[in-house]
Protein backbone atom coordinates (compact mmCIF):
# COMPACT_ATOMS: atom_id res chain seq x y z
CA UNK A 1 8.43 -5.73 14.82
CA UNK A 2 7.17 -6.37 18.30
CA UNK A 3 3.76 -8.08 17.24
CA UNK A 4 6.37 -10.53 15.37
CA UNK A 5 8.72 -11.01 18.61
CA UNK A 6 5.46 -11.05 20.16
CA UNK A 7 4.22 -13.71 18.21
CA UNK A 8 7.45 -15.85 18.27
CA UNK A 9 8.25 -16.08 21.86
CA UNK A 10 4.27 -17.73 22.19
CA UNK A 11 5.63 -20.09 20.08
CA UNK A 12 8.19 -20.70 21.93
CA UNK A 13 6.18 -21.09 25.28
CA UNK A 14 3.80 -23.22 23.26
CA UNK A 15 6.89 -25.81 22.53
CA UNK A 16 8.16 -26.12 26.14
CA UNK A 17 4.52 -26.70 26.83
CA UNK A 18 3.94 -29.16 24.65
CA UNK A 19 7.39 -31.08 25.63
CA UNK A 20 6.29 -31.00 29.50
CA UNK A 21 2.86 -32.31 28.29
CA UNK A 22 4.63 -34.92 26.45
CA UNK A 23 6.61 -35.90 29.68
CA UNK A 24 3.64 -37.02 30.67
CA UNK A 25 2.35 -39.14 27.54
CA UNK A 26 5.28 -40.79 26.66
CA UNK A 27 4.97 -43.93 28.30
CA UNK A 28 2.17 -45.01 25.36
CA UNK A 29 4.12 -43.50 22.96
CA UNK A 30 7.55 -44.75 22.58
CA UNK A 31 9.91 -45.74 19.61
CA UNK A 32 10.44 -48.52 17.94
CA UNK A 33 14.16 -48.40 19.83
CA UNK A 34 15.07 -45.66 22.42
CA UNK A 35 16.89 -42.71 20.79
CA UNK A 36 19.89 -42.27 22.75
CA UNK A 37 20.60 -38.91 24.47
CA UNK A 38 23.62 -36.94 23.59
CA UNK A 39 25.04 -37.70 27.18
CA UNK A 40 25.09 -41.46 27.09
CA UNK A 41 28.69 -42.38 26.01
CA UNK A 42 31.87 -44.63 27.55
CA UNK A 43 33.86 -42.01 29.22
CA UNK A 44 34.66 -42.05 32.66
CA UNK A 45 34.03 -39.77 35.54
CA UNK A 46 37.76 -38.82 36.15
CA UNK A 47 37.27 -35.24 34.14
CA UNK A 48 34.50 -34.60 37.33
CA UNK A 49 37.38 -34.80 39.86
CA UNK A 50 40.41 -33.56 37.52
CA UNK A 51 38.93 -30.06 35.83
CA UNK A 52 42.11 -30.36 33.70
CA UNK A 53 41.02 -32.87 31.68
CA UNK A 54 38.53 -30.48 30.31
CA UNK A 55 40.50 -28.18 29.38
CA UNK A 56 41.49 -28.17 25.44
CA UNK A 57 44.98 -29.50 25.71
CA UNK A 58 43.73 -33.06 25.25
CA UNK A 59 40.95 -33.95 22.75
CA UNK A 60 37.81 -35.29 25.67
CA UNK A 61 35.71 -38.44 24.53
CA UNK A 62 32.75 -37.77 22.48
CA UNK A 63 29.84 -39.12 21.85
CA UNK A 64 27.68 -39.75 18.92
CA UNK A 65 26.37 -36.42 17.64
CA UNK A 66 22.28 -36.60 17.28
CA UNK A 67 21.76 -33.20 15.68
CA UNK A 68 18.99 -33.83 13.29
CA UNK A 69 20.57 -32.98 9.65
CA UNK A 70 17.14 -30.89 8.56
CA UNK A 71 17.97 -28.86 11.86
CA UNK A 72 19.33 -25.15 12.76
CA UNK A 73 22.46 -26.87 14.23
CA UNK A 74 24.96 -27.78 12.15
CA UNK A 75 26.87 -31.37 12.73
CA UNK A 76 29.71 -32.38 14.40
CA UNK A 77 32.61 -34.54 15.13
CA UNK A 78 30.50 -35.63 18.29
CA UNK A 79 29.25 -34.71 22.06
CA UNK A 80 31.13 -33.66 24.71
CA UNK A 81 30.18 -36.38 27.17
CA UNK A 82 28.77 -35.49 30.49
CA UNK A 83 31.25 -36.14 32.34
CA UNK A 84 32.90 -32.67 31.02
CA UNK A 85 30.27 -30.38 32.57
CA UNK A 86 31.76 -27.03 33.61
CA UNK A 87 32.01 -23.56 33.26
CA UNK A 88 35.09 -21.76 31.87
CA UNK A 89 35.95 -18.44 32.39
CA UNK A 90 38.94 -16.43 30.30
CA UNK A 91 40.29 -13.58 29.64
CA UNK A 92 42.60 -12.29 26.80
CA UNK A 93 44.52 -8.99 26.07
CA UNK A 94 45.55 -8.10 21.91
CA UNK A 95 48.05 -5.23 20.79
CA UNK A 96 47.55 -5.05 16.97
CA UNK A 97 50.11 -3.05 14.65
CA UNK A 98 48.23 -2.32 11.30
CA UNK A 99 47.83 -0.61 7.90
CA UNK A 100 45.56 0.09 5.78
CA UNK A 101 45.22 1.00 2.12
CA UNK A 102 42.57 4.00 2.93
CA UNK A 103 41.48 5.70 5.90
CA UNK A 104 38.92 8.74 5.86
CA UNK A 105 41.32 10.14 8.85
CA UNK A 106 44.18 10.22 6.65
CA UNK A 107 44.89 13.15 4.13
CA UNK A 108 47.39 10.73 2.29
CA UNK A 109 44.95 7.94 1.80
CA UNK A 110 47.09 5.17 3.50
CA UNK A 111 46.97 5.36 7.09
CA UNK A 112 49.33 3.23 9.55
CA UNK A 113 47.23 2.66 12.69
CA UNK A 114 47.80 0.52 16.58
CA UNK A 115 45.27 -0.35 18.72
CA UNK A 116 44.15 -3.56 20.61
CA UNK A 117 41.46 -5.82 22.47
CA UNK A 118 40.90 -6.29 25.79
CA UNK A 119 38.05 -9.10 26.76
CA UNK A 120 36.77 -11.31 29.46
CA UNK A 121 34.59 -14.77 28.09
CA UNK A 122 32.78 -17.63 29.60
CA UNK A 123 32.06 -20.81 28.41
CA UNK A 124 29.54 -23.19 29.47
CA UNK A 125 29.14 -27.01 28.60
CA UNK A 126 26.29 -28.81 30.84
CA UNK A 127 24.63 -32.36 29.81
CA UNK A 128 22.34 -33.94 31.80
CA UNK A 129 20.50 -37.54 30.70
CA UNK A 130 17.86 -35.78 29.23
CA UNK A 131 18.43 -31.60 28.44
CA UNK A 132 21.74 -30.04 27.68
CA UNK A 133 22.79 -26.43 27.82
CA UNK A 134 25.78 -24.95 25.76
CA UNK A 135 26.77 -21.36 26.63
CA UNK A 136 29.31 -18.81 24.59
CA UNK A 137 29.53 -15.26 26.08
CA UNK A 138 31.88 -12.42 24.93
CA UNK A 139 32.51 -9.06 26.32
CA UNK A 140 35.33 -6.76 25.25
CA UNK A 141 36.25 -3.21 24.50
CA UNK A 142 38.58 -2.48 21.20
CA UNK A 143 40.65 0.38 21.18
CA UNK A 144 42.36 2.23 17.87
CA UNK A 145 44.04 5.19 16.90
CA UNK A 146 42.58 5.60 14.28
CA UNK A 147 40.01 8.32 15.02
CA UNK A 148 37.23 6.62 12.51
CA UNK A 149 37.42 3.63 14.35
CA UNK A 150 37.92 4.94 17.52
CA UNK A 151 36.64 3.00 20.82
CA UNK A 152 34.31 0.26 21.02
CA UNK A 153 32.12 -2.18 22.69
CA UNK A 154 31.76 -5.82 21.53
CA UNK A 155 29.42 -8.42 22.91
CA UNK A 156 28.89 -11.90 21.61
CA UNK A 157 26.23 -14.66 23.21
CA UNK A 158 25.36 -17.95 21.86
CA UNK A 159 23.07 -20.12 23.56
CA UNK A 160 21.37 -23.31 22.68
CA UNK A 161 18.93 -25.12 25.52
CA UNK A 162 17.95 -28.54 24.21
CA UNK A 163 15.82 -30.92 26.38
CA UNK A 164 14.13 -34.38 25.69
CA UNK A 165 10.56 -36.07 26.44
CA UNK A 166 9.73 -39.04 25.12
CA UNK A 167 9.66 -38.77 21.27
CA UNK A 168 10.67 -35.08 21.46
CA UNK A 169 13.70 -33.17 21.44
CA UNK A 170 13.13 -29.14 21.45
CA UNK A 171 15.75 -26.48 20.91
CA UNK A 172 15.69 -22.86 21.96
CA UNK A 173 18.85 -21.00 20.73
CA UNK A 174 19.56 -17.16 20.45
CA UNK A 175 22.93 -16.07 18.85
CA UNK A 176 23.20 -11.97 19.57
CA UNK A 177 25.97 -9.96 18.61
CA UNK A 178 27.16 -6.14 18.99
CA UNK A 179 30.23 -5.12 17.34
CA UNK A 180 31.91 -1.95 14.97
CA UNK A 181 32.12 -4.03 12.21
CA UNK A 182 31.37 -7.75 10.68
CA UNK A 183 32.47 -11.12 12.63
CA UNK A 184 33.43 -11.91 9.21
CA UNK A 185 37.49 -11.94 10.06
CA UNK A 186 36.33 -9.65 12.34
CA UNK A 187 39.52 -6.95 13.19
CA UNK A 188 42.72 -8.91 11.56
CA UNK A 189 42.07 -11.88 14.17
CA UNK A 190 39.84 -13.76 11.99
CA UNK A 191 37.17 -14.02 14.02
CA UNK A 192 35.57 -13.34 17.69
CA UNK A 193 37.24 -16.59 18.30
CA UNK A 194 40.33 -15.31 18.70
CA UNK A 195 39.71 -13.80 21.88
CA UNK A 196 39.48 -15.67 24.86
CA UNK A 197 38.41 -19.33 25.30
CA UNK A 198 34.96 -19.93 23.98
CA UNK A 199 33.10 -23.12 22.89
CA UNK A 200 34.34 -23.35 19.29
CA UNK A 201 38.05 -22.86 21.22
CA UNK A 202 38.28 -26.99 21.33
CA UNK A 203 36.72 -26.89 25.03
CA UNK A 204 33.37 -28.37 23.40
CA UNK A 205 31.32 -27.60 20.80
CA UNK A 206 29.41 -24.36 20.27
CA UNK A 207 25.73 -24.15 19.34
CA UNK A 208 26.76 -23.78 15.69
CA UNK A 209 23.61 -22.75 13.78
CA UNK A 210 23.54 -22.61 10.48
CA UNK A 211 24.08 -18.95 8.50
CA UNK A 212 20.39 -19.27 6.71
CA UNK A 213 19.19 -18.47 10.37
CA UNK A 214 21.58 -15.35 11.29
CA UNK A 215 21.54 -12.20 9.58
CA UNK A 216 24.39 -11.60 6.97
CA UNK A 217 27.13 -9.76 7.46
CA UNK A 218 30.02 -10.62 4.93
CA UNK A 219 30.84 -7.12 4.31
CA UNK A 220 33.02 -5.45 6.35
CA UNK A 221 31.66 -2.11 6.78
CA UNK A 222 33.98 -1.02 9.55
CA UNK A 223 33.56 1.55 11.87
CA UNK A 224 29.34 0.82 11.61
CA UNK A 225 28.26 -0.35 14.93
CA UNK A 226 25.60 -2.93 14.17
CA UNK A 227 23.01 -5.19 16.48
CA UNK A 228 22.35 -8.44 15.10
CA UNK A 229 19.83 -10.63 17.06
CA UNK A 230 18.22 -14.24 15.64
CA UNK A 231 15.89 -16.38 17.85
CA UNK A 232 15.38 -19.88 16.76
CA UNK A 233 13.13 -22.98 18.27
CA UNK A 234 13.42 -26.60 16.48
CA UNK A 235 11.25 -29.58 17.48
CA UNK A 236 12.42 -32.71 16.37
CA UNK A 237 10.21 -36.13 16.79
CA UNK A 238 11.30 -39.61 16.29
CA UNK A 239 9.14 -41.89 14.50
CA UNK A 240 11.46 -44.59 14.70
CA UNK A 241 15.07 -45.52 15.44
CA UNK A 242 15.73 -44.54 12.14
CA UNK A 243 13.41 -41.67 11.18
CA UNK A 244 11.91 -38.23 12.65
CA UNK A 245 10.20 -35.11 11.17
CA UNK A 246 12.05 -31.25 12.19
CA UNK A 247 10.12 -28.72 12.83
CA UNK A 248 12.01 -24.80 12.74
CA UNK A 249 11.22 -21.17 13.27
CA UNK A 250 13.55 -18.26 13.67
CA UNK A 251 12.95 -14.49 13.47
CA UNK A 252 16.69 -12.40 12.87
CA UNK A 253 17.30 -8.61 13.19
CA UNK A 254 20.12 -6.44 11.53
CA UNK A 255 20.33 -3.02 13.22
CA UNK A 256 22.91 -0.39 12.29
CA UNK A 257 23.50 2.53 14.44
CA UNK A 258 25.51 4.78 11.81
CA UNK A 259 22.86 6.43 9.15
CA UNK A 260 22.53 5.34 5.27
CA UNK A 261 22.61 1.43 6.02
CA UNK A 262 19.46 -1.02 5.40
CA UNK A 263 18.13 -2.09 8.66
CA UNK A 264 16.12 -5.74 8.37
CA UNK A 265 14.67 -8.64 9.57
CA UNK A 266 13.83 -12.14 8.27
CA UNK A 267 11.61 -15.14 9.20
CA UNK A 268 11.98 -18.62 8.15
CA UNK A 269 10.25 -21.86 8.70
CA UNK A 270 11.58 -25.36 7.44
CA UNK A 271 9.85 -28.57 7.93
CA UNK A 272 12.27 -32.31 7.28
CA UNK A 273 11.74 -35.21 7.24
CA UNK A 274 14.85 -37.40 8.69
CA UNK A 275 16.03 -40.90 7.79
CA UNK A 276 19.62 -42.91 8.94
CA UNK A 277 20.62 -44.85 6.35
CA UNK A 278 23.62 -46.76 8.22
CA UNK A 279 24.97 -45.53 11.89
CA UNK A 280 27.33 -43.31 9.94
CA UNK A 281 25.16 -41.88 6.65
CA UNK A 282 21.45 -40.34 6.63
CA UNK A 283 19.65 -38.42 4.50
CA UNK A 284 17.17 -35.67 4.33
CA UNK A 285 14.35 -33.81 2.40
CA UNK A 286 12.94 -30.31 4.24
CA UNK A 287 10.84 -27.24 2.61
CA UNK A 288 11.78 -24.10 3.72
CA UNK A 289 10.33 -20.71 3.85
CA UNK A 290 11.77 -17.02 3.98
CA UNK A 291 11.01 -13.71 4.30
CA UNK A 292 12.89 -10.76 4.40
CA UNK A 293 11.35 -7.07 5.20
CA UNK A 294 13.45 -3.87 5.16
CA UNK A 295 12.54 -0.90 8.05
CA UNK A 296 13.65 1.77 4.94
CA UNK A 297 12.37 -0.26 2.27
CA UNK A 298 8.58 -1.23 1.25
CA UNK A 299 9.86 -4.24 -0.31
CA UNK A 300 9.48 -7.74 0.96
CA UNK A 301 11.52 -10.38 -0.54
CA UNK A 302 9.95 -14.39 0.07
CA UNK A 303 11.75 -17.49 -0.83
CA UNK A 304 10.37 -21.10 -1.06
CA UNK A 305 12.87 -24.17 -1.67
CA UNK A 306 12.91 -27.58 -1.85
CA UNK A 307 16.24 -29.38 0.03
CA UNK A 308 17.78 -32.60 -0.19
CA UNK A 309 20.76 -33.20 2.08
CA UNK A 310 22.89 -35.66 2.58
CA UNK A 311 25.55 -36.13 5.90
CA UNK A 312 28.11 -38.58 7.09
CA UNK A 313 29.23 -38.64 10.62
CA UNK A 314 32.28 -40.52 12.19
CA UNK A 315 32.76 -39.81 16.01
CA UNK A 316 35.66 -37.63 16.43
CA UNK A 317 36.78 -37.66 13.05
CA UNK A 318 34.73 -36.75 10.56
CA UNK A 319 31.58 -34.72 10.07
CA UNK A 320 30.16 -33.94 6.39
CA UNK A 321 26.69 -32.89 5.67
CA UNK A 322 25.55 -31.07 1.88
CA UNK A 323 22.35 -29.51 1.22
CA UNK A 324 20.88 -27.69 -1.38
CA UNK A 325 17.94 -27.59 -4.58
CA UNK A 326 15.61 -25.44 -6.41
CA UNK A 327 14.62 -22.19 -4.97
CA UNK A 328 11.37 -19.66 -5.96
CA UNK A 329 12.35 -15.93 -5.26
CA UNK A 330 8.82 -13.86 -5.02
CA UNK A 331 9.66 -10.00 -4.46
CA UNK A 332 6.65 -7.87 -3.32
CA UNK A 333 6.53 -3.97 -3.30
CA UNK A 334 3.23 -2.24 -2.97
CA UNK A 335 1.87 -1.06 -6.31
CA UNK A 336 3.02 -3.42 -8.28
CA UNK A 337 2.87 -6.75 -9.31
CA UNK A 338 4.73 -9.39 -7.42
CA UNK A 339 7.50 -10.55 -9.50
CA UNK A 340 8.59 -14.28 -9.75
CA UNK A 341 11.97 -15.69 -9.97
CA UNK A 342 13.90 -18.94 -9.75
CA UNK A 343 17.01 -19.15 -8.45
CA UNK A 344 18.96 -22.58 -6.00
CA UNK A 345 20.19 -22.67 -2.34
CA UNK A 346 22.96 -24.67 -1.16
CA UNK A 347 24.56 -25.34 2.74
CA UNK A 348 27.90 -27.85 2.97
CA UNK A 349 30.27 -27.92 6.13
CA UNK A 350 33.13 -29.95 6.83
CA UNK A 351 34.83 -31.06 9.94
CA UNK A 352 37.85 -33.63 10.06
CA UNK A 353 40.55 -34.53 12.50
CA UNK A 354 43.45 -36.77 11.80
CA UNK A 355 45.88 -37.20 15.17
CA UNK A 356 46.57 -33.32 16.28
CA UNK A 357 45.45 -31.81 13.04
CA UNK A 358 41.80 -30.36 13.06
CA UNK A 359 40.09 -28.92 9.48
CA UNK A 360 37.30 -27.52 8.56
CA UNK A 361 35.53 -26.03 5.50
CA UNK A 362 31.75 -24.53 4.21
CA UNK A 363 30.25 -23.37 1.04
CA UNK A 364 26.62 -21.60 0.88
CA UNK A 365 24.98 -20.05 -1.60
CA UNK A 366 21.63 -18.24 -0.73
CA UNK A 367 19.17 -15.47 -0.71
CA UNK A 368 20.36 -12.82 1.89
CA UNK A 369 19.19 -9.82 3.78
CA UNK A 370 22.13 -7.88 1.98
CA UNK A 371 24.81 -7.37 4.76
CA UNK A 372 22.97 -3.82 5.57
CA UNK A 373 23.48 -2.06 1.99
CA UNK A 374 21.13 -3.93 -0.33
CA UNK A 375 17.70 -4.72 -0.68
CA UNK A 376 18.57 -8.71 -0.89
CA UNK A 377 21.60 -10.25 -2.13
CA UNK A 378 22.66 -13.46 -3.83
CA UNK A 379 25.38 -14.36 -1.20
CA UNK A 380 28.07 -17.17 -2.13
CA UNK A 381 30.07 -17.77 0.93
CA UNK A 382 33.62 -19.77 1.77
CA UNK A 383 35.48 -20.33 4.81
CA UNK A 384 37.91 -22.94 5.94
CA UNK A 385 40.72 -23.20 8.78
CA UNK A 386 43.19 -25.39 10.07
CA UNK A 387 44.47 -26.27 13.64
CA UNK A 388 47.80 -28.38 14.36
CA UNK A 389 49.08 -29.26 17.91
CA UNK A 390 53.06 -29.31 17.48
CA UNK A 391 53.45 -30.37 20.59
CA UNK A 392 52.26 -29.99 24.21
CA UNK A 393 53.36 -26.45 23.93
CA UNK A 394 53.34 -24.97 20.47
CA UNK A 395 50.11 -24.57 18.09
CA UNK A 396 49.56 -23.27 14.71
CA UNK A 397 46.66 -21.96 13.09
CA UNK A 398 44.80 -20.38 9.63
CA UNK A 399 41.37 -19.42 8.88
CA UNK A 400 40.62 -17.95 5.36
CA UNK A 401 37.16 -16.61 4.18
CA UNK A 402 35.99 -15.05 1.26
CA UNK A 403 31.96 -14.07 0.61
CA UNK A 404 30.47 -12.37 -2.69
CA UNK A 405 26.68 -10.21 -2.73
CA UNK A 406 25.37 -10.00 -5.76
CA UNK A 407 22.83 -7.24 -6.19
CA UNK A 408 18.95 -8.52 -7.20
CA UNK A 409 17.82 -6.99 -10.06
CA UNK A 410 14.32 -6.94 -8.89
CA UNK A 411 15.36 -4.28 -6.06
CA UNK A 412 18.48 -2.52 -7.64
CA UNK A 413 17.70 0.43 -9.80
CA UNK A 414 17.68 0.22 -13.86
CA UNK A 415 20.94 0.11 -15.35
CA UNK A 416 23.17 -0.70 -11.71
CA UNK A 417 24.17 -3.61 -10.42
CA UNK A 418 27.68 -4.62 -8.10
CA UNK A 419 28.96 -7.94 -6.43
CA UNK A 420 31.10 -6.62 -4.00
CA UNK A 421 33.98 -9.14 -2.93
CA UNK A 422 35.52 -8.98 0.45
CA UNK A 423 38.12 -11.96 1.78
CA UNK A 424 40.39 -12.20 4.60
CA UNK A 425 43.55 -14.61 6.00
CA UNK A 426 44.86 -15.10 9.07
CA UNK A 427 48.06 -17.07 10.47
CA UNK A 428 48.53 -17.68 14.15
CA UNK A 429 51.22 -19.47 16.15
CA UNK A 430 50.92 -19.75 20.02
CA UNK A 431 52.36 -20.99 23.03
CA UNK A 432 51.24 -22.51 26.13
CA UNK A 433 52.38 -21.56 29.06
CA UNK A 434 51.58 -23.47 32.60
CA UNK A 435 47.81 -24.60 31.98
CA UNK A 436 45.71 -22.27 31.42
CA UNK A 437 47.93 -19.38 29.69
CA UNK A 438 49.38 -18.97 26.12
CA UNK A 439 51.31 -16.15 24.37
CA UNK A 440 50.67 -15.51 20.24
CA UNK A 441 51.81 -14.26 17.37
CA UNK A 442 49.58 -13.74 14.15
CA UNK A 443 48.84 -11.72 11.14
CA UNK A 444 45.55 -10.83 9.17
CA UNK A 445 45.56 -9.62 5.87
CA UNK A 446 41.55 -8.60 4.65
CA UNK A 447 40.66 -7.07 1.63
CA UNK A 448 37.11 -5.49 0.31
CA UNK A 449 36.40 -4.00 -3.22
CA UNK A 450 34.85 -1.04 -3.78
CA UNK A 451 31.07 -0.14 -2.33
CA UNK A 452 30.66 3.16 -4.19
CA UNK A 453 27.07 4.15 -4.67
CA UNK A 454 25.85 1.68 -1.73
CA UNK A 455 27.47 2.75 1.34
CA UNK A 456 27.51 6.59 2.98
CA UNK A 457 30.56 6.25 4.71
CA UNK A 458 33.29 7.61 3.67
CA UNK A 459 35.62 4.75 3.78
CA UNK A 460 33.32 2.88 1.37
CA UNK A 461 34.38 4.59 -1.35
CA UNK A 462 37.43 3.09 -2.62
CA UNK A 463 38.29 -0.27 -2.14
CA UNK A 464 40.68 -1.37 1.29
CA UNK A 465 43.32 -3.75 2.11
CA UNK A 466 44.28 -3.84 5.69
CA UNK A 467 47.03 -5.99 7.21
CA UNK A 468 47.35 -6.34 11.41
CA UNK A 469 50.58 -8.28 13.61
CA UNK A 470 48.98 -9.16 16.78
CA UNK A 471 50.36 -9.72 19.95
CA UNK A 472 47.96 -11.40 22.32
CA UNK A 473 47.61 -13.32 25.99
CA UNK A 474 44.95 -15.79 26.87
CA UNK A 475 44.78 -17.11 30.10
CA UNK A 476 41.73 -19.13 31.92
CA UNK A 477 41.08 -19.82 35.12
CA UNK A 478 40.58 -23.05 36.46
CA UNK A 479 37.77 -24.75 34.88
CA UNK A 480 34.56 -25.08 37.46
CA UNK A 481 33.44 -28.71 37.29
CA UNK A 482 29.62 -29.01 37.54
């Protein structure tokens, strides 16, 4: 494990290299037409001497997103402009009435339950002409009564550094994460966005990476604290106006602190080739590589695929980008021969906004560490939300996801096989009060089937329905303009 962290952060000092050596180069080495930088755009300089303009009441001006579509990033609506630079910090308080199907601390089975959130988040958006830095940080403690839950820690950072030299553009992201349980509709909120005001919040836009380069976790599993850690560097270079080749590496790592869980890693490489068709369409063809290892397990499960994606961007309205094609499965286990399989992969996301209404929706289907309780999974995944701004005051919200692991039958045992389901809802309405406060009310429903035979704890072996009322107040500070 270290000789591969080892191994990736030279790679990573060999790319920053390489783009300061390019600095230097470029001037005989230019493009057929300059690529424009994410920060060049028509907005004006007022947001620099009015912070609340930044702040997500009002939609800022955007830019043209460049995010190459064979990337780790996944598109947007567009790029905060420059202008917006600042740091945000916020804070947010939950009280959560819930109940639950099944609870191991309850003799009945059913077990009504109250607890809460308490967390503190920053948020940082800075652009320069040529680098950019986008910044997500979450710290909280949740507290339950429910004595299998009990009290925990949660931290959350996402950070992307991209910079720009000459024909180059490099990326170095990390997204880490310790919580009790999955961000998956993580506890009744539907999601770590929920508390405080992050990136993804409307403020800007988060470093987004794609889920083929973060370790699954679309099973609930609550109560099992659990690290997850991916590193990812992406080199992009333009060949011309129209055209580049992507270069990306990541290494992930899934660590449970609760016994009887499958603690992982993966590495992947894809290489794409780029091409715009108009300003708004472009098109793409990548291979990629995987490889997932198991610390409990002496199997080693490698993937090689073929993509062809497809994307259409309009600035601050829509963003659509679908990728997918034929995938080889090759599962190795000392002893024996390696065994062969074929099998597909497939990434979509959309993003549209219409006046003060704001969807989004994704679909993958891919190979999978297996959430922590299989060796591999087939993993289909949904999501989708929906924002509307009633007014300057009111909001209303849903996100709903649902995700399905499929067991390999390469690493399962003879005769055994499950596809355990898990989905959750949640509806939020909220009010703003002064500028930088707002009160809400929302309620999560979840459900998971049944992980009998998988999972050791005790509340895996019947299947759960939980449903939480949350009362919760966010309030920021004033934004720092940079």
């Amino acid at each position: 494990m270290f000789a591969k962290r080892y191994i990736l952060w030279l790679y990573l000092a060999g790319t920053l290299a390489c783009g300061h050596g390019l600095r230097a180069q470029s001037t005989g080495a230019q493009p057929d037409k300059p690529i424009p930088p994410d920060s060049i755009g028509g907005a004006s300089d007022n947001a620099a001497n009015n912070p609340d303009e930044i702040f997500p009441i009002d939609q800022p001006k955007l830019t043209p997103d460049t995010r190459p579509l064979a990337g780790a990033q996944a598109l947007t609506l567009g790029t905060v402009n420059k202008s917006y630079n600042f740091i945000l910090p916020s804070f947010s308080v939950v009280a959560q009435g819930g109940y639950s199907s099944y609870s191991p601390s309850s003799t009945s089975g059913s077990n009504t339950t109250f607890g809460g959130f308490a967390a503190g988040r920053l948020a940082l958006n800075h652009v320069s002409t040529y680098s950019s830095i986008l910044l997500d940080y979450l710290a909280a403690g949740s507290f339950s009564q429910d004595s299998s839950l009990g009290n925990s820690v949660i931290q959350s950072l996402s950070i992307a550094y991209t910079f720009q030299r000459g024909r180059w553009t490099t990326m170095l992201g990390d997204q880490l994460s310790y919580t009790p349980a999955s961000p998956f509709g993580f506890g009744g909120l539907g999601g770590l966005d929920s508390l405080g005001i992050g990136l993804g919040n409307g403020v800007g836009y988060d470093p987004g990476f794609l889920p083929n380069y973060v370790p699954n976790q679309t099973l609930f599993l609550d109560g099992a604290s659990r690290l997850s850690n991916s590193v990812i560097a992406q080199d992009d270079y333009a060949l011309t106006h129209r055209s580049s080749l992507t270069f990306v590496g990541s290494y992930g790592v899934l660590k449970f602190f609760n016994a009887g869980f499958e603690d992982g890693n993966s590495v992947s490489f894809q290489a794409g080739y780029n091409y715009a068709l108009s300003r708004k369409d472009s098109i793409a063809v990548a291979y990629q590589f995987g490889r997932f290892a198991f610390f409990n397990a002496p199997t080693k499960i490698m993937t090689h695929a073929a993509i062809f994606s497809y994307s259409r961007r309009v600035t601050g309205r829509m963003s659509f980008q679908v990728g997918g094609g034929p995938q080889a499965q090759v599962f190795d286990e000392p002893g024996t021969n390696n065994q062969t399989a074929m099998n597909w992969t497939l990434q979509s996301g959309l993003s549209y906004e219409i006046g003060r209404t704001a969807l989004s929706a994704s679909y993958s289907h891919s190979q999978t560490g297996g959430s922590g309780l299989f060796i591999g999974a087939e993993t289909d995944t949904i999501t989708g939300s929906a924002n509307r701004r009633l007014n300057r005051s009111w909001a209303g919200s849903m996100s709903v996801g649902y995700a399905r692991n499929q067991t390999l039958k390469q690493t399962t045992p003879t005769g055994y096989s499950a596809n355990p389901e898990t989905w959750f809802a949640a509806v939020q309405v909220s009010r703003q009060f002064f500028r930088y406060g707002s009160v809400s009310l929302s309620y999560g429903f979840s459900h998971e089937s049944s992980l009998l035979g998988f999972c050791t704890l005790p509340s895996c072996t019947a299947s759960t329905s939980s449903q939480f009322i949350s009362v919760s107040y966010t309030w920021g500070l004033r934004p720092l303009v940079l």
